[in-house]
Protein backbone atom coordinates (compact mmCIF):
# COMPACT_ATOMS: atom_id res chain seq x y z
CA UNK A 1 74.32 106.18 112.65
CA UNK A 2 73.29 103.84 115.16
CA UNK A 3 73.91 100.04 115.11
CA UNK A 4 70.12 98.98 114.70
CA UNK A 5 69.99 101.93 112.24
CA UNK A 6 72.98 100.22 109.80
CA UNK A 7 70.74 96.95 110.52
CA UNK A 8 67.61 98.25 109.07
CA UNK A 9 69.25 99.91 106.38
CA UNK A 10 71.26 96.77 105.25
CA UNK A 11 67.81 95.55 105.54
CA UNK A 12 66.38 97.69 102.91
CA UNK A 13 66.13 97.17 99.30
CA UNK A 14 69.47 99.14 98.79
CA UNK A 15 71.29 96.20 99.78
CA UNK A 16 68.95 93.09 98.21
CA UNK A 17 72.36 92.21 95.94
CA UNK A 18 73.10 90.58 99.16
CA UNK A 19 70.00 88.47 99.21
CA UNK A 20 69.88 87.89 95.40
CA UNK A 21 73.49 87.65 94.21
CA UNK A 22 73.70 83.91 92.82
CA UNK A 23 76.92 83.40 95.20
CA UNK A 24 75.48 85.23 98.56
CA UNK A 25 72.04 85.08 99.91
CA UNK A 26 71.86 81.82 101.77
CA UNK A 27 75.49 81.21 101.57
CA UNK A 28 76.79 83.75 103.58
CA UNK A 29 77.98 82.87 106.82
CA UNK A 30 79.01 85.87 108.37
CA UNK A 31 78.50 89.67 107.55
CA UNK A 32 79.42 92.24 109.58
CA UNK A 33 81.51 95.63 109.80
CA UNK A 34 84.07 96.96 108.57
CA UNK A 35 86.32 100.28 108.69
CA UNK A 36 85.56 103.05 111.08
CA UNK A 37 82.22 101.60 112.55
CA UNK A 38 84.27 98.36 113.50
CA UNK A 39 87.72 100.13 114.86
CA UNK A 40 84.92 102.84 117.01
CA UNK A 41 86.31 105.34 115.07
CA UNK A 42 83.63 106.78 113.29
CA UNK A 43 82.21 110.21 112.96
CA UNK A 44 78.69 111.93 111.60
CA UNK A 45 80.42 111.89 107.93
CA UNK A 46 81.90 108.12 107.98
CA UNK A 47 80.49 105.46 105.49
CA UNK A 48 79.00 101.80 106.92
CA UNK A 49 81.62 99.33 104.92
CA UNK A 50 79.85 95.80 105.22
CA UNK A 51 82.46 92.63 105.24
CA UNK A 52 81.61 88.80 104.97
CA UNK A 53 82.18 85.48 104.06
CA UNK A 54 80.19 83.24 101.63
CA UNK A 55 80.31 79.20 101.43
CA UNK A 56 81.43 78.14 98.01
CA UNK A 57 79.11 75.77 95.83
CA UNK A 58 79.94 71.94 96.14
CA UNK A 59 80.83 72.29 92.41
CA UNK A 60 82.92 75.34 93.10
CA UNK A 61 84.60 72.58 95.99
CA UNK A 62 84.76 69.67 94.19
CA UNK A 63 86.62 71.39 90.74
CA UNK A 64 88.66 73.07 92.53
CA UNK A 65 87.05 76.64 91.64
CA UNK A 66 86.42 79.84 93.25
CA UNK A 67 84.50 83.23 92.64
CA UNK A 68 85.59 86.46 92.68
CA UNK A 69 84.89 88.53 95.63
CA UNK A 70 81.55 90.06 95.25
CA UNK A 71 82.06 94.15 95.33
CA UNK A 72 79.33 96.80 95.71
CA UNK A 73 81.88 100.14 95.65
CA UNK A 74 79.11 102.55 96.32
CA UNK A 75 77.99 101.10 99.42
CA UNK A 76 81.27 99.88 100.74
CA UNK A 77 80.76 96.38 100.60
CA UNK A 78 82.99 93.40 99.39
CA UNK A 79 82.34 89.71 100.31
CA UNK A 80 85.20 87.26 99.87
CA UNK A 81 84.55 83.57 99.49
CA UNK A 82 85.27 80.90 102.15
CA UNK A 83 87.93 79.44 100.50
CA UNK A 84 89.54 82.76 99.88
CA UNK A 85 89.15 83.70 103.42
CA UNK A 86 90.78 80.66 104.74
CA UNK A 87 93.52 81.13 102.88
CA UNK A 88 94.26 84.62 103.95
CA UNK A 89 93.99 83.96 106.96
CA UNK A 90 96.39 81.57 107.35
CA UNK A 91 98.52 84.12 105.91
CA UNK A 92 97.55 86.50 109.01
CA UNK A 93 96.37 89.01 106.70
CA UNK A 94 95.16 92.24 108.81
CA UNK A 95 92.59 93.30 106.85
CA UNK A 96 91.12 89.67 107.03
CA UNK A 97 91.59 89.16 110.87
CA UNK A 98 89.56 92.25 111.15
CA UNK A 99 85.93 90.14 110.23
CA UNK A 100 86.90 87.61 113.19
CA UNK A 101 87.68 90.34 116.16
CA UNK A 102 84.38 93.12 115.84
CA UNK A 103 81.94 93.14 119.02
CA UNK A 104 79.14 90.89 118.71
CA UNK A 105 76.90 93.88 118.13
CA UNK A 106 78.57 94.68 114.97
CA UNK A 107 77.53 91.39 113.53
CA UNK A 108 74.65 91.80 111.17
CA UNK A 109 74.28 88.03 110.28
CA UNK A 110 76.33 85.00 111.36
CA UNK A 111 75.13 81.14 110.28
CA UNK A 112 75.96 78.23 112.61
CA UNK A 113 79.27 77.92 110.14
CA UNK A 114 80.22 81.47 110.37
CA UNK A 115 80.09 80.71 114.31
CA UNK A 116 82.28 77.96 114.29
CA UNK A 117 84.71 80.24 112.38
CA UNK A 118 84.27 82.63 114.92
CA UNK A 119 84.88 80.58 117.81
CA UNK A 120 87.74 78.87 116.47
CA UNK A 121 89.71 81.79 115.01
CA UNK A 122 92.49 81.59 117.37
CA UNK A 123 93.51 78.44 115.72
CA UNK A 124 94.83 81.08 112.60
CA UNK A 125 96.38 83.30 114.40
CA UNK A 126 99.96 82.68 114.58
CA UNK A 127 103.60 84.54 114.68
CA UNK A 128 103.05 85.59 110.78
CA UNK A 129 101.54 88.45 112.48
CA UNK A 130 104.91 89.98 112.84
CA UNK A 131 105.79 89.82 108.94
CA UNK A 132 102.24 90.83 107.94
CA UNK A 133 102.02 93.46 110.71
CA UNK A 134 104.83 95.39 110.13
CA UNK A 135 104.50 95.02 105.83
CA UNK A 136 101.08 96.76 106.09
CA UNK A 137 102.25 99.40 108.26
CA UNK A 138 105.06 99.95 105.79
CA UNK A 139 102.52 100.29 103.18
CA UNK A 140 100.75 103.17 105.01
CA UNK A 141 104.05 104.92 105.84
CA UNK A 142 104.62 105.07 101.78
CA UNK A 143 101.29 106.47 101.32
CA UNK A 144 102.10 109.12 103.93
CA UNK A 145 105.19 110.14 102.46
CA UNK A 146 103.45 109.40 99.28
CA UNK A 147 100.68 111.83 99.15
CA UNK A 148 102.98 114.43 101.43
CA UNK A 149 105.84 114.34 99.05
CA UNK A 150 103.64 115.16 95.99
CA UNK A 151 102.15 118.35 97.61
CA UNK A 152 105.45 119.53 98.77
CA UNK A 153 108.57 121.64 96.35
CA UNK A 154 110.43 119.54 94.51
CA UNK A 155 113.40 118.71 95.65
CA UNK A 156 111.67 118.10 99.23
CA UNK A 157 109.51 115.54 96.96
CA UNK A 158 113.27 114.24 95.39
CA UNK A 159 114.33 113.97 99.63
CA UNK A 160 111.07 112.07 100.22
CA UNK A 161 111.98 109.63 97.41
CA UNK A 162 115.61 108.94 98.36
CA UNK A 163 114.42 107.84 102.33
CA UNK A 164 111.67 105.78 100.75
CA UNK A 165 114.16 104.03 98.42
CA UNK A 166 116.44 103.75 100.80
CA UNK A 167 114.17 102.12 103.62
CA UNK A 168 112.86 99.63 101.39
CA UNK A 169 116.37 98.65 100.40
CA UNK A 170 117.07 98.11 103.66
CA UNK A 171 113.90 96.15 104.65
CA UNK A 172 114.22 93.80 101.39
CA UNK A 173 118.08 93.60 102.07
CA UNK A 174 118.13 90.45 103.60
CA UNK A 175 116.01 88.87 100.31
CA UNK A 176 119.24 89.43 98.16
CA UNK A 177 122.94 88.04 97.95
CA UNK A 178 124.89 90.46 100.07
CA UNK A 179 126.26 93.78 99.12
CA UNK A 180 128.16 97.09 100.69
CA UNK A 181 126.07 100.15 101.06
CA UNK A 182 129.10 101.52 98.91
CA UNK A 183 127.97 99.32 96.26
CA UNK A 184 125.17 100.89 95.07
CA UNK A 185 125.36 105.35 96.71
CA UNK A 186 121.98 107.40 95.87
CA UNK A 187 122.80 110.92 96.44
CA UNK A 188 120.81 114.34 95.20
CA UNK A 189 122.75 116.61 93.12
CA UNK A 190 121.75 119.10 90.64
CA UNK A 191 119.57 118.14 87.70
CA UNK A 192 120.48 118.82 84.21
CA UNK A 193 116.50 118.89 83.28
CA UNK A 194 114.63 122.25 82.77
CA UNK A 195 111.84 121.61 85.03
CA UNK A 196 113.68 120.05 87.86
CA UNK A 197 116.48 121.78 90.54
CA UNK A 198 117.29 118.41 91.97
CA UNK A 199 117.46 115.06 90.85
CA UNK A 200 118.74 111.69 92.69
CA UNK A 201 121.54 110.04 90.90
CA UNK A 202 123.29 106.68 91.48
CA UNK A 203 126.82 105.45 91.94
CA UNK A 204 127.33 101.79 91.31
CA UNK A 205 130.18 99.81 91.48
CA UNK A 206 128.77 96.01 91.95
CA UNK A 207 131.04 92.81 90.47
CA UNK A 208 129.71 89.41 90.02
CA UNK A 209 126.13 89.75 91.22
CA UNK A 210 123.40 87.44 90.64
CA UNK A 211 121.56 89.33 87.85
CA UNK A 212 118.14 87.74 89.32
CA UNK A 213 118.62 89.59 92.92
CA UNK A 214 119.84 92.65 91.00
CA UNK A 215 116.72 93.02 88.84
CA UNK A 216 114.75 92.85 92.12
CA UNK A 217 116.39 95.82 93.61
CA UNK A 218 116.31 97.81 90.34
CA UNK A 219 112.40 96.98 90.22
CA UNK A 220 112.23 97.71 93.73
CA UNK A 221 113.62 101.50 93.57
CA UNK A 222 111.79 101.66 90.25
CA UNK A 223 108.50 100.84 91.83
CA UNK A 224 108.61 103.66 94.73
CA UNK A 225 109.99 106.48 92.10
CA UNK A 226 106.68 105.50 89.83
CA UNK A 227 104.49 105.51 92.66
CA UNK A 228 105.59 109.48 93.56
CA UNK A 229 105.65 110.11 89.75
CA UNK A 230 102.35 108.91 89.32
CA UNK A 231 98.50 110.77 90.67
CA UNK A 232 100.20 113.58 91.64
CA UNK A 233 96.68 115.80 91.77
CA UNK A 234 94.88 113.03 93.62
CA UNK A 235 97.64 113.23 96.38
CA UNK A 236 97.61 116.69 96.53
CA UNK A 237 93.76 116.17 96.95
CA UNK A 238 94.67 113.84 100.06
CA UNK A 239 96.42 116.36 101.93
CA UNK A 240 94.02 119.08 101.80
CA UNK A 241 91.02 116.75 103.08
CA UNK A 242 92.41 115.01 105.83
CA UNK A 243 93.85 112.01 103.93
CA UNK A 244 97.42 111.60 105.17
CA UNK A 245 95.77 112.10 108.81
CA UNK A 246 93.59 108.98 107.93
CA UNK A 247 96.76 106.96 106.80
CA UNK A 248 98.29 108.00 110.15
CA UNK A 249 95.73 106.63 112.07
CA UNK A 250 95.25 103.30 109.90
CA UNK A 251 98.96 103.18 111.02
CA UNK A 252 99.04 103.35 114.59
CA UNK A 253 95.85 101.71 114.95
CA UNK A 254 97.65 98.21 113.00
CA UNK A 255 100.70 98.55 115.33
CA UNK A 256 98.14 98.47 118.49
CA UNK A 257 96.79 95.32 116.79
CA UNK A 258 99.66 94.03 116.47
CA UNK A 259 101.29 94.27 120.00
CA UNK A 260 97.75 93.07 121.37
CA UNK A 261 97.81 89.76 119.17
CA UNK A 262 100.92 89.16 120.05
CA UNK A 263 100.65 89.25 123.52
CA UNK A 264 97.50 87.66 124.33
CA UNK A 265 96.36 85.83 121.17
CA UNK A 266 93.20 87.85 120.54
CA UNK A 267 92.52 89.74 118.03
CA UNK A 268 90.47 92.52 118.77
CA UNK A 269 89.55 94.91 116.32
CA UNK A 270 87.30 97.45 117.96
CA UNK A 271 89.80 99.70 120.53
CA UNK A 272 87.82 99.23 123.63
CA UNK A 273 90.32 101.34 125.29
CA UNK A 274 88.83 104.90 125.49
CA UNK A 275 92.33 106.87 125.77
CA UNK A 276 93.92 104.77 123.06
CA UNK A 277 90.22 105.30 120.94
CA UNK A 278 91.06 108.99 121.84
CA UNK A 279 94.03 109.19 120.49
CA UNK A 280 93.16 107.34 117.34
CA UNK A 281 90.55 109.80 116.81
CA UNK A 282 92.72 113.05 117.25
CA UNK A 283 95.33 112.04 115.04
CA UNK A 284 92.37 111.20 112.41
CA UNK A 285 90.95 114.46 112.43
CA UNK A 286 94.22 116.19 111.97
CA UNK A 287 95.31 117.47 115.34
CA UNK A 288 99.33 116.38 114.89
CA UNK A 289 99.27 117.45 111.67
């Protein structure tokens, strides 16, 4: 679909929720792409996801209030309000940076606010990047492993588990009073339950810990074993139509980002660079995998 196709289309009566929503119509400052269309990754089969920004009412200002971003999950769309926006920003939040780094043409509507947003967006991008960055491409490794995990035997899934507990252990380590790795050994051994041949156990031999910091880690390791416990048909779904492949390229696409803010300031979220766009693309439809 071409750009003034999308246009017209967002034009249509399909999308009048924009135009008659009691928090959008006038008050939206800036709408424009989102997902494949805005990274130049799309294909015949990918959906138009439509972004933006809304002002807030002065009473919505002036108490202190917000709305709730404004969702249409058939079409894609989700519109977050200024003050939301703002503050996400400031947190260097990829998904948000995305809305302030498409090509003009992939703008479908920006007010004279929305264009001083624009133009001034470098003054929210800062080193936060790095933390931000690197959590979200975390987040799409676990959903890799994730959805991979689930569709493989099961003591490769109980393997998968361990090096996911594991990493994030390591990446939160710093959060917690100090301990030895000896302190707390994970280790797969063989399960005393009927419908498992492995099972991860735990040594621990901890003294005078803050219990606080020790809940943490114990919700920590209990959060990734729930997330492989949990959807395990949906994942196996994901591997079969291209899912995983999608996560990959979410992935390397985010570290690109990242680098690129980093080193120039910009944030630019379409890849003009064909042979990086190329690659992106290949690893999408599956080609690694």
């Amino acid at each position: 679909m071409t750009i003034e196709e999308i246009k017209k289309k967002v034009a249509g009566p399909e999308y009048d929720f924009l135009r008659t929503n009691e928090h959008l119509g006038d008050n939206i400052i800036l709408l424009g792409l989102g997902g494949s269309y805005s990274y130049g990754l799309e294909n015949p089969d990918s959906d138009v996801d439509i972004r933006g920004i809304a002002l807030n009412s002065k009473e919505e200002v002036l108490l202190g209030q917000d709305f709730d971003n404004v969702r249409n999950n058939v079409l894609d769309v989700e519109i977050k309000s200024l003050k939301k926006y703002v503050y996400l920003l400031t947190k260097a939040d990829p998904g948000t940076c995305e809305l302030l780094g498409l090509r003009n043409e992939h703008y479908l509507h920006m007010s004279n606010i929305g264009k001083e947003l624009y133009e001034n967006r470098h003054l929210f991008m800062s080193q936060l990047c790095i933390h931000t960055f690197t959590q979200y491409s975390r987040s799409q490794i676990r959903k890799m492993q994730n959805k991979s995990a689930n569709a493989s035997g099961q003591e490769q899934k109980e393997k998968h588990i361990l090096q996911s507990i594991e990493a994030v252990n390591q990446w939160e380590k710093e959060k917690y009073a100090p301990y030895d790795d000896n302190n707390i050994k994970l280790y797969i051994d063989n399960s005393l339950r009927p419908e498992m041949d492995k099972e991860i156990y735990m040594d621990i031999d901890i003294k005078h810990y803050p219990l606080r910091d020790w809940c943490n880690i114990w919700n920590q390791m209990k959060t990734v074993c729930s997330s492989y416990d949990k959807n395990n048909k949906r994942n196996n779904y994901a591997v079969t139509h291209g899912k995983i492949s999608k996560h990959m390229s979410h992935l390397l696409r985010v570290y690109d980002m990242g680098i690129e803010l980093l080193t120039t300031g910009e944030y630019c979220t379409y890849r003009e660079d064909k042979t990086e766009r190329e690659e992106l693309l290949a690893v999408k439809r599956g080609d690694f995998t």
